[in-house]
C-alpha atoms as a PDB file:
ATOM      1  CA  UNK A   1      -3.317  24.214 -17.199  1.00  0.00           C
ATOM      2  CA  UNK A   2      -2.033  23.330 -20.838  1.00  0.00           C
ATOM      3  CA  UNK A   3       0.681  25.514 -22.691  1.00  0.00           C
ATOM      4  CA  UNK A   4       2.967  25.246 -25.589  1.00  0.00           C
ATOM      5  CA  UNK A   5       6.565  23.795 -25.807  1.00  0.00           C
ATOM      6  CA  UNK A   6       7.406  28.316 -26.713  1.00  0.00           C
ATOM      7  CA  UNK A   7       5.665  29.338 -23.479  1.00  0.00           C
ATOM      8  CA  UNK A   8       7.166  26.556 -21.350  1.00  0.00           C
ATOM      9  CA  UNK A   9      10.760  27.329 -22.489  1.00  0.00           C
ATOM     10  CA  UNK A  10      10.070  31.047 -21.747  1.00  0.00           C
ATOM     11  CA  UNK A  11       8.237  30.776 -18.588  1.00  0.00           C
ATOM     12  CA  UNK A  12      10.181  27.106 -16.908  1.00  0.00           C
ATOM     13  CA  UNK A  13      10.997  28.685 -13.804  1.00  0.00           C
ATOM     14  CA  UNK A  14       7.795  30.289 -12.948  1.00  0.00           C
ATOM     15  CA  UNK A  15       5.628  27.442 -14.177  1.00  0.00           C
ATOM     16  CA  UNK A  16       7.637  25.151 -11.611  1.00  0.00           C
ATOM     17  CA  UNK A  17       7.194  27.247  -8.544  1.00  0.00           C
ATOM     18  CA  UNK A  18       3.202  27.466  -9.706  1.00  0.00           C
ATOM     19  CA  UNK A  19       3.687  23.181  -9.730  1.00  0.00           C
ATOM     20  CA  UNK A  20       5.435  23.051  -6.269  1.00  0.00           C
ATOM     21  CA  UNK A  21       3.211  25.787  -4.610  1.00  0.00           C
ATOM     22  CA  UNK A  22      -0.578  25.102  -6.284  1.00  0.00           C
ATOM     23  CA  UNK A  23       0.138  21.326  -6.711  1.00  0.00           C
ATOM     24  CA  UNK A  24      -1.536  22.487 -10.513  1.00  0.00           C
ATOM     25  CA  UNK A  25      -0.531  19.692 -13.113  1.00  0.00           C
ATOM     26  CA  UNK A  26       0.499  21.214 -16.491  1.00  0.00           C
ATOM     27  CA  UNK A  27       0.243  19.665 -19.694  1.00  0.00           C
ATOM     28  CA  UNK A  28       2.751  21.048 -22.581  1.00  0.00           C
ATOM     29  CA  UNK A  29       1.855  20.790 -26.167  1.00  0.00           C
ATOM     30  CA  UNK A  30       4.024  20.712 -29.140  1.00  0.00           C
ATOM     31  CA  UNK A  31       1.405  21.124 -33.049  1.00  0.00           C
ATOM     32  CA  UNK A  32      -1.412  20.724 -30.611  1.00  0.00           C
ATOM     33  CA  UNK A  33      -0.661  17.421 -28.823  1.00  0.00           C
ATOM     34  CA  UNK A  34       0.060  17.176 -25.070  1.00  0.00           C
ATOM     35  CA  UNK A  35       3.973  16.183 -24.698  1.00  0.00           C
ATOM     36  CA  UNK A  36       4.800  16.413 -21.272  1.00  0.00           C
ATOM     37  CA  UNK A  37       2.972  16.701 -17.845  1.00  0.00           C
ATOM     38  CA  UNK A  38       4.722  18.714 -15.412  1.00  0.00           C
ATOM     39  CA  UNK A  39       2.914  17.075 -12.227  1.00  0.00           C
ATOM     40  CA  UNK A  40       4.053  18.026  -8.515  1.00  0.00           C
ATOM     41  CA  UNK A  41       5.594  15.172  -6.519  1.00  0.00           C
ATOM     42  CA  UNK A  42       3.453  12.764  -4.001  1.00  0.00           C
ATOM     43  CA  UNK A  43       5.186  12.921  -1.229  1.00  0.00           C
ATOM     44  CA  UNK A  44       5.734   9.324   0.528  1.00  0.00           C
ATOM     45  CA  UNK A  45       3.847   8.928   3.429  1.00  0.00           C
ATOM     46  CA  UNK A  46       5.714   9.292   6.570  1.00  0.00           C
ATOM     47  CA  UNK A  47       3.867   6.274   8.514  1.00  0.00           C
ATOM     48  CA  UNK A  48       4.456   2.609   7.342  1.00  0.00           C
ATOM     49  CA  UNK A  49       1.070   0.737   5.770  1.00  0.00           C
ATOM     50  CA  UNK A  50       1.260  -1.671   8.873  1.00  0.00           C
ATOM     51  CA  UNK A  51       0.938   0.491  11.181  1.00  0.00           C
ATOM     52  CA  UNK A  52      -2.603   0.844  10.066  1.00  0.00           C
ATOM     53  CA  UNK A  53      -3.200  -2.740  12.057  1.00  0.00           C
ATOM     54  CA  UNK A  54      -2.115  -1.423  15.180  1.00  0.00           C
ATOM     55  CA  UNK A  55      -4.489  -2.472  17.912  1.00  0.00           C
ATOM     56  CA  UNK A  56      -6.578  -4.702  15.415  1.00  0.00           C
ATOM     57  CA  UNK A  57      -4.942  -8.198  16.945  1.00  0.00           C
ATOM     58  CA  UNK A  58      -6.287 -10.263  19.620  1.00  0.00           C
ATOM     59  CA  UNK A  59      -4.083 -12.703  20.972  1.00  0.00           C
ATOM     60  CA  UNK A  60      -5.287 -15.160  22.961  1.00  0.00           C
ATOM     61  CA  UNK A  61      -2.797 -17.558  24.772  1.00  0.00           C
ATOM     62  CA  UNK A  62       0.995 -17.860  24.963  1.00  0.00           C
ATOM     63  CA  UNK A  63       1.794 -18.090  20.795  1.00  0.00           C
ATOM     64  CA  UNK A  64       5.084 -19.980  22.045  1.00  0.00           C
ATOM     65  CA  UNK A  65       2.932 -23.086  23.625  1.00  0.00           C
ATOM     66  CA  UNK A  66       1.983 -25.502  20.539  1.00  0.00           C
ATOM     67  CA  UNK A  67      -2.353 -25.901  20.033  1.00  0.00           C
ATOM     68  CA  UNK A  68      -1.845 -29.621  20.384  1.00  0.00           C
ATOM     69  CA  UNK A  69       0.321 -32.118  22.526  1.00  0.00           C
ATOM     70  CA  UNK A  70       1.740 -34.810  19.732  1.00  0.00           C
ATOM     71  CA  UNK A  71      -0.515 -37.928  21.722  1.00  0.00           C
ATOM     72  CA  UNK A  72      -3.800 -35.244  21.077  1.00  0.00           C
ATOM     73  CA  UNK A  73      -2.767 -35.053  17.319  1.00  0.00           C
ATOM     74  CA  UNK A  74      -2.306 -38.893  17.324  1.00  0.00           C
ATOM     75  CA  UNK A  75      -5.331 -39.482  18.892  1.00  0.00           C
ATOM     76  CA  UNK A  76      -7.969 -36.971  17.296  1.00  0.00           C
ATOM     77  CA  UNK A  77      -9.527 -35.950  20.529  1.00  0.00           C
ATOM     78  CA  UNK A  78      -9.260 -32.379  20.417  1.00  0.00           C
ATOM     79  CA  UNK A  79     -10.697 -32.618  16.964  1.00  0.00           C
ATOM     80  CA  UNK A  80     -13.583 -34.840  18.112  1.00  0.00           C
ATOM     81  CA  UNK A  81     -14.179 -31.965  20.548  1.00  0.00           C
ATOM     82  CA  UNK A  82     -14.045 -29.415  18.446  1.00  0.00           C
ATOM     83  CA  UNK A  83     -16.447 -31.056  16.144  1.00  0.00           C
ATOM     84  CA  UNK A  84     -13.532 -31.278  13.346  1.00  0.00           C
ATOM     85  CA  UNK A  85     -12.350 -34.538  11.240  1.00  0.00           C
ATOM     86  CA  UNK A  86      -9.014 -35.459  11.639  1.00  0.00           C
ATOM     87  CA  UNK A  87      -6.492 -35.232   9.419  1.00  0.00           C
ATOM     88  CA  UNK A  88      -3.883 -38.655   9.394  1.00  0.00           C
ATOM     89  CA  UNK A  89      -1.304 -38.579   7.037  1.00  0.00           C
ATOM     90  CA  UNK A  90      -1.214 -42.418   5.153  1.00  0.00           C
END
């Protein structure tokens, strides 16, 4: 819906409870360019975007235990088994 500046000052009230009922955006023109948008509000979503995940993780193991002993790290085996190079800091 577009009106004038004239018609907006006349009819604020109204064209507000049309906003916040209809969700209709408005556009308000002053010498035939748009002004102002009267737009309703988005409301914020209730639920937080992580929750989303919820159920999508598979843990496997006790995530307190470390992967590798230190004398497996030193020694590359688990990487030799896992068909991975290892990694020794020089």
């Amino acid at each position: 819906m577009t009106i004038t500046v004239n018609e907006f000052q006349s009819l604020s009230a109204s064209l507000l409870e049309r906003v916040r009922s209809l969700r209709e955006e408005v556009s308000i023109m002053d010498s035939g360019k748009v002004v102002a948008r009267l737009v309703p509000e988005i409301a914020p979503s209730k639920t937080k975007p992580w929750h989303a995940l919820r159920g999508s993780v598979v843990v496997h193991g006790d995530l307190t235990e470390p992967l590798m002993t230190a004398l497996q790290v030193d020694s590359g085996l688990e990487c030799e088994a896992a068909n991975l190079k290892p990694v020794h800091a020089d």
